[in-house]
N, C-alpha and C. Protein backbone atom coordinates (compact mmCIF):
# COMPACT_ATOMS: atom_id res chain seq x y z
N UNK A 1 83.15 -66.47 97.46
CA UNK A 1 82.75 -67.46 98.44
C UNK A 1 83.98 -67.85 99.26
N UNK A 2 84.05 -68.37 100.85
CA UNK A 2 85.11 -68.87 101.25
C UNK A 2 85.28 -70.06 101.72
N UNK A 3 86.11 -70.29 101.97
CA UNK A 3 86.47 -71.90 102.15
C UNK A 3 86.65 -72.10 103.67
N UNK A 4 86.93 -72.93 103.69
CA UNK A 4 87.74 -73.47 105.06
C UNK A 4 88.91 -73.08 105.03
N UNK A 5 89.65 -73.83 104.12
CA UNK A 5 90.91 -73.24 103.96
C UNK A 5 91.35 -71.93 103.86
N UNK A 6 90.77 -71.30 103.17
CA UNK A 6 90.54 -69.40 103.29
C UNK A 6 90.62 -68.64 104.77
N UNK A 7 89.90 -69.43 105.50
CA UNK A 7 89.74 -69.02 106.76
C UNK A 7 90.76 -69.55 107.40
N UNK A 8 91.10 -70.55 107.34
CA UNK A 8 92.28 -70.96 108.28
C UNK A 8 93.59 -70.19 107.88
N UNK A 9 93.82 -69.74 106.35
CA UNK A 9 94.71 -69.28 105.97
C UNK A 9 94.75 -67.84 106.83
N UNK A 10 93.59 -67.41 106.64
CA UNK A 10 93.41 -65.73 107.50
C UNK A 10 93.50 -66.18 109.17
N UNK A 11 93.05 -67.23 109.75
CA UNK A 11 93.40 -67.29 111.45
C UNK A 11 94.60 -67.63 111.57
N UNK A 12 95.14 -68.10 110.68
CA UNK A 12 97.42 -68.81 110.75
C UNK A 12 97.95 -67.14 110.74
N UNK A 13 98.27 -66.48 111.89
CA UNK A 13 98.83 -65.46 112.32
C UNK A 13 99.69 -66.03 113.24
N UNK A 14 100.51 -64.58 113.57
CA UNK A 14 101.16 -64.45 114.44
C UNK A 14 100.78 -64.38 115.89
N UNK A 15 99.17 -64.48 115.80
CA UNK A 15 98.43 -64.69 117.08
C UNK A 15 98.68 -65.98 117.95
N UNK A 16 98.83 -65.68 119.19
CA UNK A 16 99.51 -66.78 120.20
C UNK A 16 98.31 -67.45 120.02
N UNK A 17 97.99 -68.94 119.94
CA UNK A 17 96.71 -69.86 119.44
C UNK A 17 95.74 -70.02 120.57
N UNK A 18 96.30 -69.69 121.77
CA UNK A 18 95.27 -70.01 122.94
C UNK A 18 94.48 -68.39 123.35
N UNK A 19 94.86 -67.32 122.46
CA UNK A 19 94.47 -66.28 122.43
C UNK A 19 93.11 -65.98 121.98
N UNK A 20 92.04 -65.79 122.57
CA UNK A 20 90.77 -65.24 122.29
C UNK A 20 90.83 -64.28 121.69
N UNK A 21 89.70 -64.52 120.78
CA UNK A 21 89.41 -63.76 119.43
C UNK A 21 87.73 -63.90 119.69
N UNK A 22 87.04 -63.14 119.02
CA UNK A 22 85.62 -62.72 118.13
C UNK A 22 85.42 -62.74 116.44
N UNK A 23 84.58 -63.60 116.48
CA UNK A 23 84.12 -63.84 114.81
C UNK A 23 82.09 -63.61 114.86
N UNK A 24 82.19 -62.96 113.83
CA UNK A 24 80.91 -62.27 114.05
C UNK A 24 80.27 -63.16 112.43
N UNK A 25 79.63 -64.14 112.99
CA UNK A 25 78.61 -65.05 111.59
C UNK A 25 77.43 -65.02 111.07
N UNK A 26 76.61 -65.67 110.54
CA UNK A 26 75.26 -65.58 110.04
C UNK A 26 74.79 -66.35 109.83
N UNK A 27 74.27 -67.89 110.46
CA UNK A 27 74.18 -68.80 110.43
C UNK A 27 72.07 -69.02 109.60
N UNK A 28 72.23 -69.81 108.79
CA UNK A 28 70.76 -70.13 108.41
C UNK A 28 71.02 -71.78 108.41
N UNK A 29 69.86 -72.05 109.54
CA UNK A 29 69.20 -73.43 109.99
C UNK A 29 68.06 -74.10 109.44
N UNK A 30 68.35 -75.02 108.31
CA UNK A 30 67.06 -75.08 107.92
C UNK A 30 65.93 -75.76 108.85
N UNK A 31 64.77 -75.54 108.46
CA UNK A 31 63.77 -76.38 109.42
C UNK A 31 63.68 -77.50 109.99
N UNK A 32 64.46 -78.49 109.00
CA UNK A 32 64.86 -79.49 109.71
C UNK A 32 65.45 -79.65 110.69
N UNK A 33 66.05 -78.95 110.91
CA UNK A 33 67.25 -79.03 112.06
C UNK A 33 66.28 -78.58 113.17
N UNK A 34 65.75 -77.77 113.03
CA UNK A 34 65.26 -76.91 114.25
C UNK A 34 65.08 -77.88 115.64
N UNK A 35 64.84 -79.00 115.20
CA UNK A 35 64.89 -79.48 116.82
C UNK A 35 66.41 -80.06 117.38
N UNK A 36 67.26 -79.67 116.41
CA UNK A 36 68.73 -79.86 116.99
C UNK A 36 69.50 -78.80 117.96
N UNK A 37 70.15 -79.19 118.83
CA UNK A 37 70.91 -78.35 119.37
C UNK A 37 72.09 -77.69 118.76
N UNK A 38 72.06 -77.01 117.69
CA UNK A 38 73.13 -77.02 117.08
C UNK A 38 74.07 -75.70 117.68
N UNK A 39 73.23 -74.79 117.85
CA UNK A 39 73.88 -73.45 118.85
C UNK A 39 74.79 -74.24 120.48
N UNK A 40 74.19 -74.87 120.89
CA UNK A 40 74.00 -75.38 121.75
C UNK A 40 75.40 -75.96 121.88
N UNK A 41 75.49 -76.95 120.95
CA UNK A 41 77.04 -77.66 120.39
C UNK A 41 78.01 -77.26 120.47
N UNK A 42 77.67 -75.68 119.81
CA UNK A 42 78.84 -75.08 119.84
C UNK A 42 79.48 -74.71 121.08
N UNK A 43 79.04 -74.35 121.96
CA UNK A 43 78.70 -74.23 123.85
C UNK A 43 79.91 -75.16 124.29
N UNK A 44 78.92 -76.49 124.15
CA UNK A 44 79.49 -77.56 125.00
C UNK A 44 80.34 -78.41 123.80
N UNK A 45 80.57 -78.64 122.80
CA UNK A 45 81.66 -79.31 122.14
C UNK A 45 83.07 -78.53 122.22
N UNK A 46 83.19 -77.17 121.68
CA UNK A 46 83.82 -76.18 121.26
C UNK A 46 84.24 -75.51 122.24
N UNK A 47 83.99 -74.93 123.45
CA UNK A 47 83.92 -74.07 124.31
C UNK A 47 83.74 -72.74 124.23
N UNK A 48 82.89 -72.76 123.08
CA UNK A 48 82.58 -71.27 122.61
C UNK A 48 81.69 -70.54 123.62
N UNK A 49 81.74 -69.03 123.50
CA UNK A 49 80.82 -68.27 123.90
C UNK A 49 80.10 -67.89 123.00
N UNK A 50 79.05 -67.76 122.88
CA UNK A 50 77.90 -67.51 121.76
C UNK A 50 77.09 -66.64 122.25
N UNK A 51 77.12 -65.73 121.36
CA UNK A 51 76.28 -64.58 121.78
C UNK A 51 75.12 -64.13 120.48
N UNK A 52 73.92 -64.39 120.83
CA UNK A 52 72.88 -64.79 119.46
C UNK A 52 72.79 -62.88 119.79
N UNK A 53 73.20 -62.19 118.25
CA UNK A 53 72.85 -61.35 118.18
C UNK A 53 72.07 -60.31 117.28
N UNK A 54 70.92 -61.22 116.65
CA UNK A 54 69.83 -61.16 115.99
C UNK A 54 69.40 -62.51 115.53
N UNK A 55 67.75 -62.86 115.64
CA UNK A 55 67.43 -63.74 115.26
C UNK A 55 65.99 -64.29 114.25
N UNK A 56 65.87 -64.88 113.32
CA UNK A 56 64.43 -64.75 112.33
C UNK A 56 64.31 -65.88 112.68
N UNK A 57 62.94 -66.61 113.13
CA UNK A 57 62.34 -68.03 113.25
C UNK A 57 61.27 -67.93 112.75
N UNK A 58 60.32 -68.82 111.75
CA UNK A 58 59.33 -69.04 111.48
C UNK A 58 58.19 -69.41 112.43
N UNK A 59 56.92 -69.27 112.40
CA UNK A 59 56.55 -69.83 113.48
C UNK A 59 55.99 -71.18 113.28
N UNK A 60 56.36 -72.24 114.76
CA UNK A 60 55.99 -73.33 114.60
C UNK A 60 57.16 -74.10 113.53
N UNK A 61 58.11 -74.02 113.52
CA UNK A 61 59.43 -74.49 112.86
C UNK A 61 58.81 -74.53 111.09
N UNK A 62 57.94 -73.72 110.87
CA UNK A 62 57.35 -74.00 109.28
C UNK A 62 58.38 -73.49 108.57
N UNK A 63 59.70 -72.72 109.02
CA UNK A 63 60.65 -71.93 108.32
C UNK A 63 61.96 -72.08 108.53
N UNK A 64 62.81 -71.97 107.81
CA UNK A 64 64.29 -72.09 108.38
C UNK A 64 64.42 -70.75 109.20
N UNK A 65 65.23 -70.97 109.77
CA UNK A 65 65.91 -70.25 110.98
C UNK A 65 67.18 -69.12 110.80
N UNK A 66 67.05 -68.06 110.84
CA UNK A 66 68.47 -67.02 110.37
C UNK A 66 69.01 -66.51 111.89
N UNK A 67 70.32 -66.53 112.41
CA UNK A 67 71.01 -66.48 113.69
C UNK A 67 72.02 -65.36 112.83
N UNK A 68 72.17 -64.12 114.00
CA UNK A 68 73.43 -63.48 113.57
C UNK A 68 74.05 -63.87 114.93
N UNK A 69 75.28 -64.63 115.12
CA UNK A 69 75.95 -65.04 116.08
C UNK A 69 77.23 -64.25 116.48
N UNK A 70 77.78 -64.01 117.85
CA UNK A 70 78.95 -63.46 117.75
C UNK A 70 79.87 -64.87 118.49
N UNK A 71 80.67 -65.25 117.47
CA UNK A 71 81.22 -66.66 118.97
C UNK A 71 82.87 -65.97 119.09
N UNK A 72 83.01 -66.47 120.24
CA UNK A 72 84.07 -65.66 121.23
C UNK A 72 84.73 -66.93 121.28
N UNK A 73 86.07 -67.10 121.20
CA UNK A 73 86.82 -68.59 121.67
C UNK A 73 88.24 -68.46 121.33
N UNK A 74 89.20 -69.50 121.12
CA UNK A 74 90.39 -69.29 120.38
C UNK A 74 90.07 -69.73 119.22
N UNK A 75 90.99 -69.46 118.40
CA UNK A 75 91.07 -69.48 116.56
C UNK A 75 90.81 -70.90 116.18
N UNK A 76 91.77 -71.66 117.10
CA UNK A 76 91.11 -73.38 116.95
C UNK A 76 89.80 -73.95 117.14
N UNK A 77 89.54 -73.30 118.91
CA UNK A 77 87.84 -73.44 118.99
C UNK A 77 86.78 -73.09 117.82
N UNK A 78 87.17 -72.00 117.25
CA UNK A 78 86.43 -71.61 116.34
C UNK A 78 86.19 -72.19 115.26
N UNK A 79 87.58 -72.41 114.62
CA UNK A 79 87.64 -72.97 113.44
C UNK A 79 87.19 -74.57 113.39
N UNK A 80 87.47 -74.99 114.11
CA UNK A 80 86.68 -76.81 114.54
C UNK A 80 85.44 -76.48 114.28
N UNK A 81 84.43 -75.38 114.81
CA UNK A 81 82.80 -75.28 115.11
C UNK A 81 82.96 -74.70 113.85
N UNK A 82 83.47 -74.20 113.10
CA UNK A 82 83.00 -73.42 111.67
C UNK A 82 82.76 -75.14 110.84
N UNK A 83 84.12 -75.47 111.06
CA UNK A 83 84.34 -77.01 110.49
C UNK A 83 82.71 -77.92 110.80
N UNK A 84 82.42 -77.84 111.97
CA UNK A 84 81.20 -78.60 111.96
C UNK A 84 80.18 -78.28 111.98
N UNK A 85 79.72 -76.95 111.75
CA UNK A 85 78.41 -76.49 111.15
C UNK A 85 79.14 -76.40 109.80
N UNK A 86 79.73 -76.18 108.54
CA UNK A 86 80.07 -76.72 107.44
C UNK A 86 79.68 -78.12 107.00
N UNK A 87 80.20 -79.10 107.76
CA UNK A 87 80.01 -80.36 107.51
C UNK A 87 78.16 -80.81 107.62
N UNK A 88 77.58 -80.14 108.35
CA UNK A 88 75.85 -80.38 108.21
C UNK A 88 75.16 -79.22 107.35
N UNK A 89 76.40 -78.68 106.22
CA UNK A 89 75.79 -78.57 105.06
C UNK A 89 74.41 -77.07 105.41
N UNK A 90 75.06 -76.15 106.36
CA UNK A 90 74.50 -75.00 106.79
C UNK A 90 74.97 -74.05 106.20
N UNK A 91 74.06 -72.75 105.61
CA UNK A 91 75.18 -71.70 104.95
C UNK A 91 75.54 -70.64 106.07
N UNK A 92 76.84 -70.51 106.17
CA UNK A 92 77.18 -69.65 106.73
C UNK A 92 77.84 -68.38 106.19
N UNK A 93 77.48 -67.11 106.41
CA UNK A 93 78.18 -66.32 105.96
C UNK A 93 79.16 -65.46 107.55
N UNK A 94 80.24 -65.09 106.46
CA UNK A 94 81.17 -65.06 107.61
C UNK A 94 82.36 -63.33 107.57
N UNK A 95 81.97 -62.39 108.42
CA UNK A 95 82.39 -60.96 108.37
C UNK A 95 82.03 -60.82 106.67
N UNK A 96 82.86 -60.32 106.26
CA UNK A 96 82.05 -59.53 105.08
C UNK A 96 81.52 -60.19 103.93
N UNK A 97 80.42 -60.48 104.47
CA UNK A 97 79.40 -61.23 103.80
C UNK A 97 79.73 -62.55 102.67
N UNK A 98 81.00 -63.44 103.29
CA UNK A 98 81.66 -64.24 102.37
C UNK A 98 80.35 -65.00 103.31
N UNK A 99 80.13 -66.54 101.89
CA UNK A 99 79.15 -67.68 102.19
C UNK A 99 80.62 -68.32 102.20
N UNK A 100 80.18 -69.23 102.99
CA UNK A 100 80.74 -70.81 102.98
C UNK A 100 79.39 -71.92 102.24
């Protein structure tokens, strides 16, 4: 399983920090949420680019929600939006199939 810290440990490179990067995730939304903007957030809080690149919805929100996301940003952008879909308690799995 990985952490936050795990991840931040792997983005603390020698990479210049305002340098764009790609992280390829797997986000599951439970039903509740579904009327949240939470993709959305990531957009306009973060300045991510989000690129939904597969998606499972139940119909009529009777189901949680599975997103394969690609978000595009710097390592900070990223890691803040990992930080706050973490904090609302979403599982994310993240490149090779680590859960948070």
């Amino acid at each position: 399983m990985t952490t936050l810290e795990s991840f931040s440990a792997k983005s603390d490179s020698a990479v210049p920090s305002d340098r764009r990067t790609q992280l390829r995730v797997r986000l599951r939304i439970p039903k509740e949420y579904q009327r949240e903007p939470i993709i959305s957030n990531l957009i306009t809080r973060y300045g991510l680019k989000v690129n939904i690149t597969a998606a499972l919805l139940g119909a009529n929100g009777q189901e949680d929600g599975w997103f394969d996301l690609e978000l595009d940003g710097t390592q900070a952008q990223i890691q803040s939006a990992l930080i706050d879909l973490n904090d609302l308690d979403l599982e994310i799995w993240c490149g090779d199939d680590e859960v948070w």
